[in-house]
C-alpha atoms as a PDB file:
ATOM      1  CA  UNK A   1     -20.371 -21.552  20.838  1.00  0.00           C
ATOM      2  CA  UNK A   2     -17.705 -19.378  21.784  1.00  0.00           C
ATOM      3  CA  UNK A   3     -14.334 -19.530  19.985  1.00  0.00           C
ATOM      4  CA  UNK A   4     -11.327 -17.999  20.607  1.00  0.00           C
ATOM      5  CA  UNK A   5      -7.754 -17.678  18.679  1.00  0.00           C
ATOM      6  CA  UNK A   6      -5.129 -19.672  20.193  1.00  0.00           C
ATOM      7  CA  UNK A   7      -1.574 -18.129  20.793  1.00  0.00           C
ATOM      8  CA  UNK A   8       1.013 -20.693  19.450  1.00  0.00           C
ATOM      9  CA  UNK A   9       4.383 -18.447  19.423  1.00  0.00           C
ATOM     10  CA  UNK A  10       6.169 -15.066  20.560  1.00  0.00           C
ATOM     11  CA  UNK A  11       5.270 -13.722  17.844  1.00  0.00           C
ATOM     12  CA  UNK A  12       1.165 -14.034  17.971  1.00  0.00           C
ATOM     13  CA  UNK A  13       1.249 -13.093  22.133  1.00  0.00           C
ATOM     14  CA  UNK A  14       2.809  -9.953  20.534  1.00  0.00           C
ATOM     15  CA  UNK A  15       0.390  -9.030  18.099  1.00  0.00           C
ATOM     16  CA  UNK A  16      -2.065  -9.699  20.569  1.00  0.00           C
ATOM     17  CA  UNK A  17      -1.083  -6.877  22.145  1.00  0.00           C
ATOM     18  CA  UNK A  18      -1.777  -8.896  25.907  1.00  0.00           C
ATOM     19  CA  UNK A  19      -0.189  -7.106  28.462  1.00  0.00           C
ATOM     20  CA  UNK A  20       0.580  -3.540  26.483  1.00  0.00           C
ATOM     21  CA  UNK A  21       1.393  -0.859  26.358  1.00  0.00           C
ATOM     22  CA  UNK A  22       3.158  -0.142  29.846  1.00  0.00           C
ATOM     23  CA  UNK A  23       1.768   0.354  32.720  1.00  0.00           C
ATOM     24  CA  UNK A  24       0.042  -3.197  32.376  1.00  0.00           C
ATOM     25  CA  UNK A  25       1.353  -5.993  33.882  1.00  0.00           C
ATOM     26  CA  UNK A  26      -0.520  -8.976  31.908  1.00  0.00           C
ATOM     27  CA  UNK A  27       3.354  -9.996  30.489  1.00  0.00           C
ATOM     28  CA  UNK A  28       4.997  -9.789  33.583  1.00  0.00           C
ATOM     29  CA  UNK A  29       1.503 -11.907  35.151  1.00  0.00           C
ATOM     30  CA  UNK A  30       2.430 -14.468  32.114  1.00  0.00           C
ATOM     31  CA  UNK A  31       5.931 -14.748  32.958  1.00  0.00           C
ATOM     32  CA  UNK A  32       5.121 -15.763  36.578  1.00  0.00           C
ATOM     33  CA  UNK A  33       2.973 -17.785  36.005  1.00  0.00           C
ATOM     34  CA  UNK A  34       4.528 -19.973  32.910  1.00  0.00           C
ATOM     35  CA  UNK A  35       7.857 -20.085  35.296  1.00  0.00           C
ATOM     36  CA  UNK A  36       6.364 -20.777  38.720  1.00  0.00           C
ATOM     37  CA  UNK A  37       2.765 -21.813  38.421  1.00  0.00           C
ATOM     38  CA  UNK A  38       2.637 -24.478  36.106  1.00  0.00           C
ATOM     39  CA  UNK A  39       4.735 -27.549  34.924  1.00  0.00           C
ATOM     40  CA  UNK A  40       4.474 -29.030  31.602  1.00  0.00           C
ATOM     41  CA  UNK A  41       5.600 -32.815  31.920  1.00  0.00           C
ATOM     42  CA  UNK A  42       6.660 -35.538  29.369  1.00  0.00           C
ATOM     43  CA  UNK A  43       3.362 -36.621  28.448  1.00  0.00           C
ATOM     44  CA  UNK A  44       1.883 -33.445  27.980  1.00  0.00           C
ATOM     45  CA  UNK A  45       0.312 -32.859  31.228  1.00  0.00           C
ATOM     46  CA  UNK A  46      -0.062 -29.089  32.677  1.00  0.00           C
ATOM     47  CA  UNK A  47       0.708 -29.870  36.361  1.00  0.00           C
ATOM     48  CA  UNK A  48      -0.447 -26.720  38.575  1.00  0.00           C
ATOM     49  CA  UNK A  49       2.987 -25.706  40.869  1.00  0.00           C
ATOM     50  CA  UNK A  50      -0.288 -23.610  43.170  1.00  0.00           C
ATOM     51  CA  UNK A  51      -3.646 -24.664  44.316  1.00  0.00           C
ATOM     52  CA  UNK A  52      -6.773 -22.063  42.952  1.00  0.00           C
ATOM     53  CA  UNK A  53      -9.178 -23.495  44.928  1.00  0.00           C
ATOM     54  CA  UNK A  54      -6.720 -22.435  48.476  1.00  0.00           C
ATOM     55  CA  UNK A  55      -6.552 -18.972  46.723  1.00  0.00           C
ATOM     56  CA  UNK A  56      -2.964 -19.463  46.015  1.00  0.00           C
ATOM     57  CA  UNK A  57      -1.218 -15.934  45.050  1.00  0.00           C
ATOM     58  CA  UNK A  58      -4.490 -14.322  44.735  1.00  0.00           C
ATOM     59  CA  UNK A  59      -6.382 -16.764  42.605  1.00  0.00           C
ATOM     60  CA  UNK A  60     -10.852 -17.016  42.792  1.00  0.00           C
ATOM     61  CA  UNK A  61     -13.014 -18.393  41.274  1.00  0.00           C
ATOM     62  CA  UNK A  62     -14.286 -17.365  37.706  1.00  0.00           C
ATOM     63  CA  UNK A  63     -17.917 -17.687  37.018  1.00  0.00           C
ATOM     64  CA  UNK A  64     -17.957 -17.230  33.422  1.00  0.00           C
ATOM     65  CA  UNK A  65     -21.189 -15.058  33.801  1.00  0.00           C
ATOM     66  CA  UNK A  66     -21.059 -13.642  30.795  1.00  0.00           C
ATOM     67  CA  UNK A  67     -19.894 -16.305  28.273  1.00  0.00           C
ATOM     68  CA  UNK A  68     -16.273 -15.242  28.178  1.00  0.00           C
ATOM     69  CA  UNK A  69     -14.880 -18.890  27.972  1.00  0.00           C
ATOM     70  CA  UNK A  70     -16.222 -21.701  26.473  1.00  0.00           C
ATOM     71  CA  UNK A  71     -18.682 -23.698  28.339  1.00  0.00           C
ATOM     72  CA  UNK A  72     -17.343 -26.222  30.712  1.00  0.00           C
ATOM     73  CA  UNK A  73     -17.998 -29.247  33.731  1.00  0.00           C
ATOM     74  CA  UNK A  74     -14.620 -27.933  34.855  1.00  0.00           C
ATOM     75  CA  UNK A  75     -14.361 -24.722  37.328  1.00  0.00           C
ATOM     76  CA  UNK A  76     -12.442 -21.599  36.203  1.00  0.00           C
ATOM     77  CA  UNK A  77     -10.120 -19.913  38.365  1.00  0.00           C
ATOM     78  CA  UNK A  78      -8.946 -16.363  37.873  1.00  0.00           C
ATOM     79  CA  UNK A  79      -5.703 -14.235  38.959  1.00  0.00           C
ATOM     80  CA  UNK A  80      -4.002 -11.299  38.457  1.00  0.00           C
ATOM     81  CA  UNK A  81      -6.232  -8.894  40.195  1.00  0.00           C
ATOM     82  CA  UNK A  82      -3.729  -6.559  41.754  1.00  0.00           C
ATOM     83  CA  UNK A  83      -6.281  -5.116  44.517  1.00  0.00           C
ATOM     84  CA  UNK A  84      -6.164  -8.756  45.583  1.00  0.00           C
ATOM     85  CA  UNK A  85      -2.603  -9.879  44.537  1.00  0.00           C
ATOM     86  CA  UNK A  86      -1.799 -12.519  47.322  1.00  0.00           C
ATOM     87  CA  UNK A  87       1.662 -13.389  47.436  1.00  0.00           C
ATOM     88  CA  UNK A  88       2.540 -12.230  43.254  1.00  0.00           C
ATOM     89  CA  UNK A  89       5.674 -11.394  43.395  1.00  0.00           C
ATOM     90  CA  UNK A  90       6.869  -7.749  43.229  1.00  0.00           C
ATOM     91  CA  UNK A  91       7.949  -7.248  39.793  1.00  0.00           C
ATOM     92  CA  UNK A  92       4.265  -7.875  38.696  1.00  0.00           C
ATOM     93  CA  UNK A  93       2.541  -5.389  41.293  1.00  0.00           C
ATOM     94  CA  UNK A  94       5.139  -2.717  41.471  1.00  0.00           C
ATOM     95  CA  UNK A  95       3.426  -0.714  38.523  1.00  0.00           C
ATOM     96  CA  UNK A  96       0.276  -0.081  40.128  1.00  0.00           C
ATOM     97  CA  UNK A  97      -0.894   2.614  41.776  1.00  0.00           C
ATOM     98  CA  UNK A  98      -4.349   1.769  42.597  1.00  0.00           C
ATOM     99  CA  UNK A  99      -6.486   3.924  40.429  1.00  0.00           C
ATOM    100  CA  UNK A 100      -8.404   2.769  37.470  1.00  0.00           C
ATOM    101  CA  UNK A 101      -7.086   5.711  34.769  1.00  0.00           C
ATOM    102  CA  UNK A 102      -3.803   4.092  33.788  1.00  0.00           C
ATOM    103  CA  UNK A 103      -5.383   0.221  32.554  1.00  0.00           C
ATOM    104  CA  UNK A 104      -2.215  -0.668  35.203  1.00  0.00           C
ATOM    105  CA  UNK A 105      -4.797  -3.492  36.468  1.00  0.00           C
ATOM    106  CA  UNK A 106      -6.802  -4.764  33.504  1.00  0.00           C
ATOM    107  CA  UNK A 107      -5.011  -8.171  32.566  1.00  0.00           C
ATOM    108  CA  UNK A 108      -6.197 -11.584  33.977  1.00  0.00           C
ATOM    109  CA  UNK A 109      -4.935 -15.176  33.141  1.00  0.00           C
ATOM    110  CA  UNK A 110      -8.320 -17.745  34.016  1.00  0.00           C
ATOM    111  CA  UNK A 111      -7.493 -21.548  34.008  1.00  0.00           C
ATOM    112  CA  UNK A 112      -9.618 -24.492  34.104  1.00  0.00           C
ATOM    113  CA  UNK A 113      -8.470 -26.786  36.898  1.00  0.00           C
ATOM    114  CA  UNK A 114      -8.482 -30.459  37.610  1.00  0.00           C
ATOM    115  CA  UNK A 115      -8.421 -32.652  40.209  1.00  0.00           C
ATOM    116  CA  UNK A 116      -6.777 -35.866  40.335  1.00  0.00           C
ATOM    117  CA  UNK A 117      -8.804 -38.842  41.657  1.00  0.00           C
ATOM    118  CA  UNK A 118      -7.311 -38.176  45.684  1.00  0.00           C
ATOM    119  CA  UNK A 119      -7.320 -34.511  45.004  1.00  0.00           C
ATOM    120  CA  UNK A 120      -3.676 -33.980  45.659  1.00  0.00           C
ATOM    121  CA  UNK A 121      -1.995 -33.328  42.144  1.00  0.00           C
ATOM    122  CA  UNK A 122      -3.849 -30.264  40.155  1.00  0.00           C
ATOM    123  CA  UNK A 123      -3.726 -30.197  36.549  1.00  0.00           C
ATOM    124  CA  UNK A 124      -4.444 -27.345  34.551  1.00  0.00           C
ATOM    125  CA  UNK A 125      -6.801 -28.028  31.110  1.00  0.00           C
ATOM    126  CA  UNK A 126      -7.035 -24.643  29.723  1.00  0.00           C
ATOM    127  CA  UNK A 127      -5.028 -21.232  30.394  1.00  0.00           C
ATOM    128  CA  UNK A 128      -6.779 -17.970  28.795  1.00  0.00           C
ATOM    129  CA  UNK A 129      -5.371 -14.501  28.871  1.00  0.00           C
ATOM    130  CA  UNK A 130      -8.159 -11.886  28.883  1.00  0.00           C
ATOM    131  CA  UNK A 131      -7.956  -8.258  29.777  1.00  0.00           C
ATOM    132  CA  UNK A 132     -10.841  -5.751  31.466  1.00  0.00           C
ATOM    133  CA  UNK A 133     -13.038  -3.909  29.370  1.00  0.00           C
ATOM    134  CA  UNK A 134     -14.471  -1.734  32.745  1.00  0.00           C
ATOM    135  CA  UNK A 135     -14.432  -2.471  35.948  1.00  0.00           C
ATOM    136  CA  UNK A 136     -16.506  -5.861  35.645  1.00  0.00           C
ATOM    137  CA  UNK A 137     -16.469  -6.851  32.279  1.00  0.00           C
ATOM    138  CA  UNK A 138     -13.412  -8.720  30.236  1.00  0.00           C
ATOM    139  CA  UNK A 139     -13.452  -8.063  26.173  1.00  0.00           C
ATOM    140  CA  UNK A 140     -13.989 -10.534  24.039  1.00  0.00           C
ATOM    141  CA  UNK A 141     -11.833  -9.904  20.892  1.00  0.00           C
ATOM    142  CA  UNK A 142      -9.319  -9.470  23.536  1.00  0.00           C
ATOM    143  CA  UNK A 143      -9.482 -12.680  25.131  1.00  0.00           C
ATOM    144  CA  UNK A 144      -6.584 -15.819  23.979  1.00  0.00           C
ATOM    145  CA  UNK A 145      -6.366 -19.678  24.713  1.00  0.00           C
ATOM    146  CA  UNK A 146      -2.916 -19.990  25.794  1.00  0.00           C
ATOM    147  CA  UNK A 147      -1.205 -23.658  24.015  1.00  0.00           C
ATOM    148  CA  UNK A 148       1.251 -25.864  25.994  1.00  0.00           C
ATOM    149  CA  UNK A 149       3.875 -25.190  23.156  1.00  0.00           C
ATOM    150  CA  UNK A 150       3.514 -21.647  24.099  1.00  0.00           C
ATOM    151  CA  UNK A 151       4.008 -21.905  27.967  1.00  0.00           C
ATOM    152  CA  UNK A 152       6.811 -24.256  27.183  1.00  0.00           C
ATOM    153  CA  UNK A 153       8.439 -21.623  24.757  1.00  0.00           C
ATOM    154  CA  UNK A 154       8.486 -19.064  27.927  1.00  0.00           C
ATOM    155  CA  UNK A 155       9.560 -21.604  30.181  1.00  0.00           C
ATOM    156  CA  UNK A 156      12.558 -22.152  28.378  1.00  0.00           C
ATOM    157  CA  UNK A 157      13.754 -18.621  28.459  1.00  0.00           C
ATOM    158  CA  UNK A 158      16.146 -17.835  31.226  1.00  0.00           C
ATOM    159  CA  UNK A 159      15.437 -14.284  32.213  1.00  0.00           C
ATOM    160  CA  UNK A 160      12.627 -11.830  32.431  1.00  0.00           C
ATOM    161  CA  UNK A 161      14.200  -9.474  30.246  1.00  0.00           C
ATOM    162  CA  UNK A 162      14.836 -11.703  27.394  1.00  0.00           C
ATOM    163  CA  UNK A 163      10.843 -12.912  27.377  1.00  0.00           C
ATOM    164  CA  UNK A 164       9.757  -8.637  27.369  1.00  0.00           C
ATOM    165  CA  UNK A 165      12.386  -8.352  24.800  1.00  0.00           C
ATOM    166  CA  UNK A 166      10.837 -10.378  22.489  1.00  0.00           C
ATOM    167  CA  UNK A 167       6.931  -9.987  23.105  1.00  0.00           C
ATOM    168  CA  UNK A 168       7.229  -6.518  23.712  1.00  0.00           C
ATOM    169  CA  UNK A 169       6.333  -3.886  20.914  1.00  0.00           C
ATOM    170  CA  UNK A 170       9.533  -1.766  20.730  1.00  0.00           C
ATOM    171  CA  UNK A 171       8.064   0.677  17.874  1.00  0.00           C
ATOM    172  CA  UNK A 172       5.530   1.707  20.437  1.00  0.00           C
ATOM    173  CA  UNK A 173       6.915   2.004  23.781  1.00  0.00           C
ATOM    174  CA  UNK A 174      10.389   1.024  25.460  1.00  0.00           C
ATOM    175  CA  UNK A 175      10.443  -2.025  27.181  1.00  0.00           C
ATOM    176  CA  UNK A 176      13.029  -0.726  29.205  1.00  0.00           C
ATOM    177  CA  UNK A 177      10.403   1.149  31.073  1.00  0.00           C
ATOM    178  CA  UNK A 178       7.994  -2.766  31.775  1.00  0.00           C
ATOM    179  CA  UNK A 179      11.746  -3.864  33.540  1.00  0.00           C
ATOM    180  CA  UNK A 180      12.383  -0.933  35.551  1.00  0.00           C
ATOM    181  CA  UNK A 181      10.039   2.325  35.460  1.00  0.00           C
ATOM    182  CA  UNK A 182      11.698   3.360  38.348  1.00  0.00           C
ATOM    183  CA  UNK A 183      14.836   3.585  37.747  1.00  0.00           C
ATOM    184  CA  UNK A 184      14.372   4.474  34.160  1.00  0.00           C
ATOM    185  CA  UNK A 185      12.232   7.740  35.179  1.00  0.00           C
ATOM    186  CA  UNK A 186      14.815   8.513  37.876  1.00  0.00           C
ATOM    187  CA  UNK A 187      17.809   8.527  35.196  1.00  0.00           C
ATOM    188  CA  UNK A 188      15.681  10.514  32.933  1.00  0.00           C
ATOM    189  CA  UNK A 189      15.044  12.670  35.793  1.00  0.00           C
ATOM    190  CA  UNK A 190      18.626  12.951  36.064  1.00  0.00           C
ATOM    191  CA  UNK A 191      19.737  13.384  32.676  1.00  0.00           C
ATOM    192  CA  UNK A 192      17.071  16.449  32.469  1.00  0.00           C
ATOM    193  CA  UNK A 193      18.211  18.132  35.362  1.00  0.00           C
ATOM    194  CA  UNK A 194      22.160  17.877  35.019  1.00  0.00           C
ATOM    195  CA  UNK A 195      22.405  21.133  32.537  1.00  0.00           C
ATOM    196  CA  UNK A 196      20.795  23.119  35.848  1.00  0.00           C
ATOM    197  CA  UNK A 197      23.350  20.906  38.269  1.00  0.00           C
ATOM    198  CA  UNK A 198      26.287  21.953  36.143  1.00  0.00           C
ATOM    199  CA  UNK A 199      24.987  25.989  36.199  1.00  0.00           C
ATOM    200  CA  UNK A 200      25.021  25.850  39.777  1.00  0.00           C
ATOM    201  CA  UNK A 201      28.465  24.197  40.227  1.00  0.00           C
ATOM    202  CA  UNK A 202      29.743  26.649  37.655  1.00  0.00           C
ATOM    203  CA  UNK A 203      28.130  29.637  39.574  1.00  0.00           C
ATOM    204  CA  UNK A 204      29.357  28.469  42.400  1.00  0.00           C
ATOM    205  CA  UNK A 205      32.883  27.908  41.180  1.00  0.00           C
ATOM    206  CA  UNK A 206      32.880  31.366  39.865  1.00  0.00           C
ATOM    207  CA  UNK A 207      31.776  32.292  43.393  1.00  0.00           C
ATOM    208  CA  UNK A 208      35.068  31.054  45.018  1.00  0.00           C
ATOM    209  CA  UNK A 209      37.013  32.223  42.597  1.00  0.00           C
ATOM    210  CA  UNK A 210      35.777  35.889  43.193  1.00  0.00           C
ATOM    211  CA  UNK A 211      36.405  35.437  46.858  1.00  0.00           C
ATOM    212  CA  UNK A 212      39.532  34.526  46.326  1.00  0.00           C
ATOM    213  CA  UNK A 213      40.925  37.025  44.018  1.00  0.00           C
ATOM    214  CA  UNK A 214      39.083  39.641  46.372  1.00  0.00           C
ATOM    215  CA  UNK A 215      41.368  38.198  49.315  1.00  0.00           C
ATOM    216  CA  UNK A 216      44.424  38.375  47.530  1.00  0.00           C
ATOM    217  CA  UNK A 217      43.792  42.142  46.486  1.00  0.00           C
ATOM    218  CA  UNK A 218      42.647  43.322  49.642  1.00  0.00           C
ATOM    219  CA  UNK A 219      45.659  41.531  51.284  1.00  0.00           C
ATOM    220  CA  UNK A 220      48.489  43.173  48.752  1.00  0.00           C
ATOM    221  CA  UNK A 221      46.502  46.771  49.391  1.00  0.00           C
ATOM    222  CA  UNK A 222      47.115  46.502  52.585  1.00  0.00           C
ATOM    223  CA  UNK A 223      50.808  45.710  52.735  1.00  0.00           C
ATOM    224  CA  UNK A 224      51.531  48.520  50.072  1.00  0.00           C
ATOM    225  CA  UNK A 225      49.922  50.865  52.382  1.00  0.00           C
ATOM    226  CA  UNK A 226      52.141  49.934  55.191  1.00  0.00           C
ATOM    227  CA  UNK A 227      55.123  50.079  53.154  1.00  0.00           C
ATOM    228  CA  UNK A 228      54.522  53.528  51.829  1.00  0.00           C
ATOM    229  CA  UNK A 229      53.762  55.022  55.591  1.00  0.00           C
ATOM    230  CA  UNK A 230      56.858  53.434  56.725  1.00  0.00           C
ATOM    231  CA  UNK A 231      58.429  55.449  53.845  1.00  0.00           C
ATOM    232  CA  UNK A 232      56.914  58.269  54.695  1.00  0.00           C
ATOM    233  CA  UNK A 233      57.893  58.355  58.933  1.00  0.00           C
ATOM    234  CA  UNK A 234      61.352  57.113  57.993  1.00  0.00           C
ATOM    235  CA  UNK A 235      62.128  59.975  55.705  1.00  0.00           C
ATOM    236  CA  UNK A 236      60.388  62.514  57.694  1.00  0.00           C
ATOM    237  CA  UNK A 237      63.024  61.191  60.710  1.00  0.00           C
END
């Protein structure tokens, strides 16, 4: 029987390591879905906000081949696959660059889905996180049963930043760089290359200043020599 740890709090989804270090996208795949996939309501109930089975934002079917997930009457879905991403929105795919070498497209969140009795409200039973192993395969140790309390805990936050902030493992990597690589490289870019801006201004400061002291002394040159050949003719008269 398979059995896998539950995450409860910040705290464990951190340790877990899900989603790090940077390129991956499995935290920025959990914030999505937590804020816009899926709707926790009084009693308890995990109402899907997107329908799996229409292949909402990229979502297929999961058939548990290998014994990832615990045996079940109940289809799993999967999503996350960034070759596939559907309509996820750009803050989760903007990291990848479609190559395999960087583990920029290894996490996955698989549900188990529900149906009610006219098939028109979905309910989610169970939400995993799981990350690749290869190409195919999803590791085992590294897969987590995601609890209600959790998904409610990361509903409740009111910005992206503030989630990473607190899941993400600041003694190994800056999460600046999961919020915006971009711009991050690009001001480090900057930073790094300013000492060879400020040669080049200097240079070409002390260019201009060169051409202009060599303007004023040719120009006074030539006025002395005028003055002393009008000396000259004047005294000669």
């Amino acid at each position: 029987m398979v059995q896998l740890k539950t995450l409860n709090e910040l705290a464990q989804l951190r340790d877990s390591r899900f989603g790090q270090p940077y390129p991956r996208h499995g935290l920025n795949l959990l914030w999505w879905f937590a804020k816009k996939c899926v709707y926790i309501d009084k009693k308890g109930c995990m109402i899907a906000q997107c329908n799996p089975e229409n292949g909402d934002f990229g979502f297929h079917r999961f058939h548990n081949t290998d014994g990832l997930l615990p045996s079940s009457s109940l289809p799993y879905y999967e999503v996350g696959n960034l070759n596939t991403p559907g309509r996820l929105p750009h803050y989760v795919k903007r990291n990848y660059y479609h190559c395999y070498s960087d583990d920029s497209n290894t996490d996955r969140i698989i549900v188990s889905l529900i149906s009610s009795r006219n098939g028109e409200v979905k309910y989610f039973d169970k939400i995993y996180v799981t990350r690749h192993s290869d190409q195919v395969h999803f590791e085992h140790n590294r897969t987590y049963l995601i609890s209600r309390g959790l998904i409610k805990i990361i509903e409740n936050f009111e910005s992206r930043g503030e989630f990473l902030s607190k899941t993400v493992d600041n003694q190994r990597y800056d999460p600046e760089a999961v919020l915006q690589p971009e711009s991050f490289r690009n001001k480090k870019n900057s930073t790094e290359s300013r000492p060879f801006q400020s040669q080049n201004l200097q240079q070409s400061s002390n260019h201009t200043t060169l051409k202009t002291i060599g303007g004023c002394c040719g120009l006074f040159c030539w006025s002395a020599l005028l003055i002393v050949l009008f000396l000259i003719y004047h005294f000669r008269i």
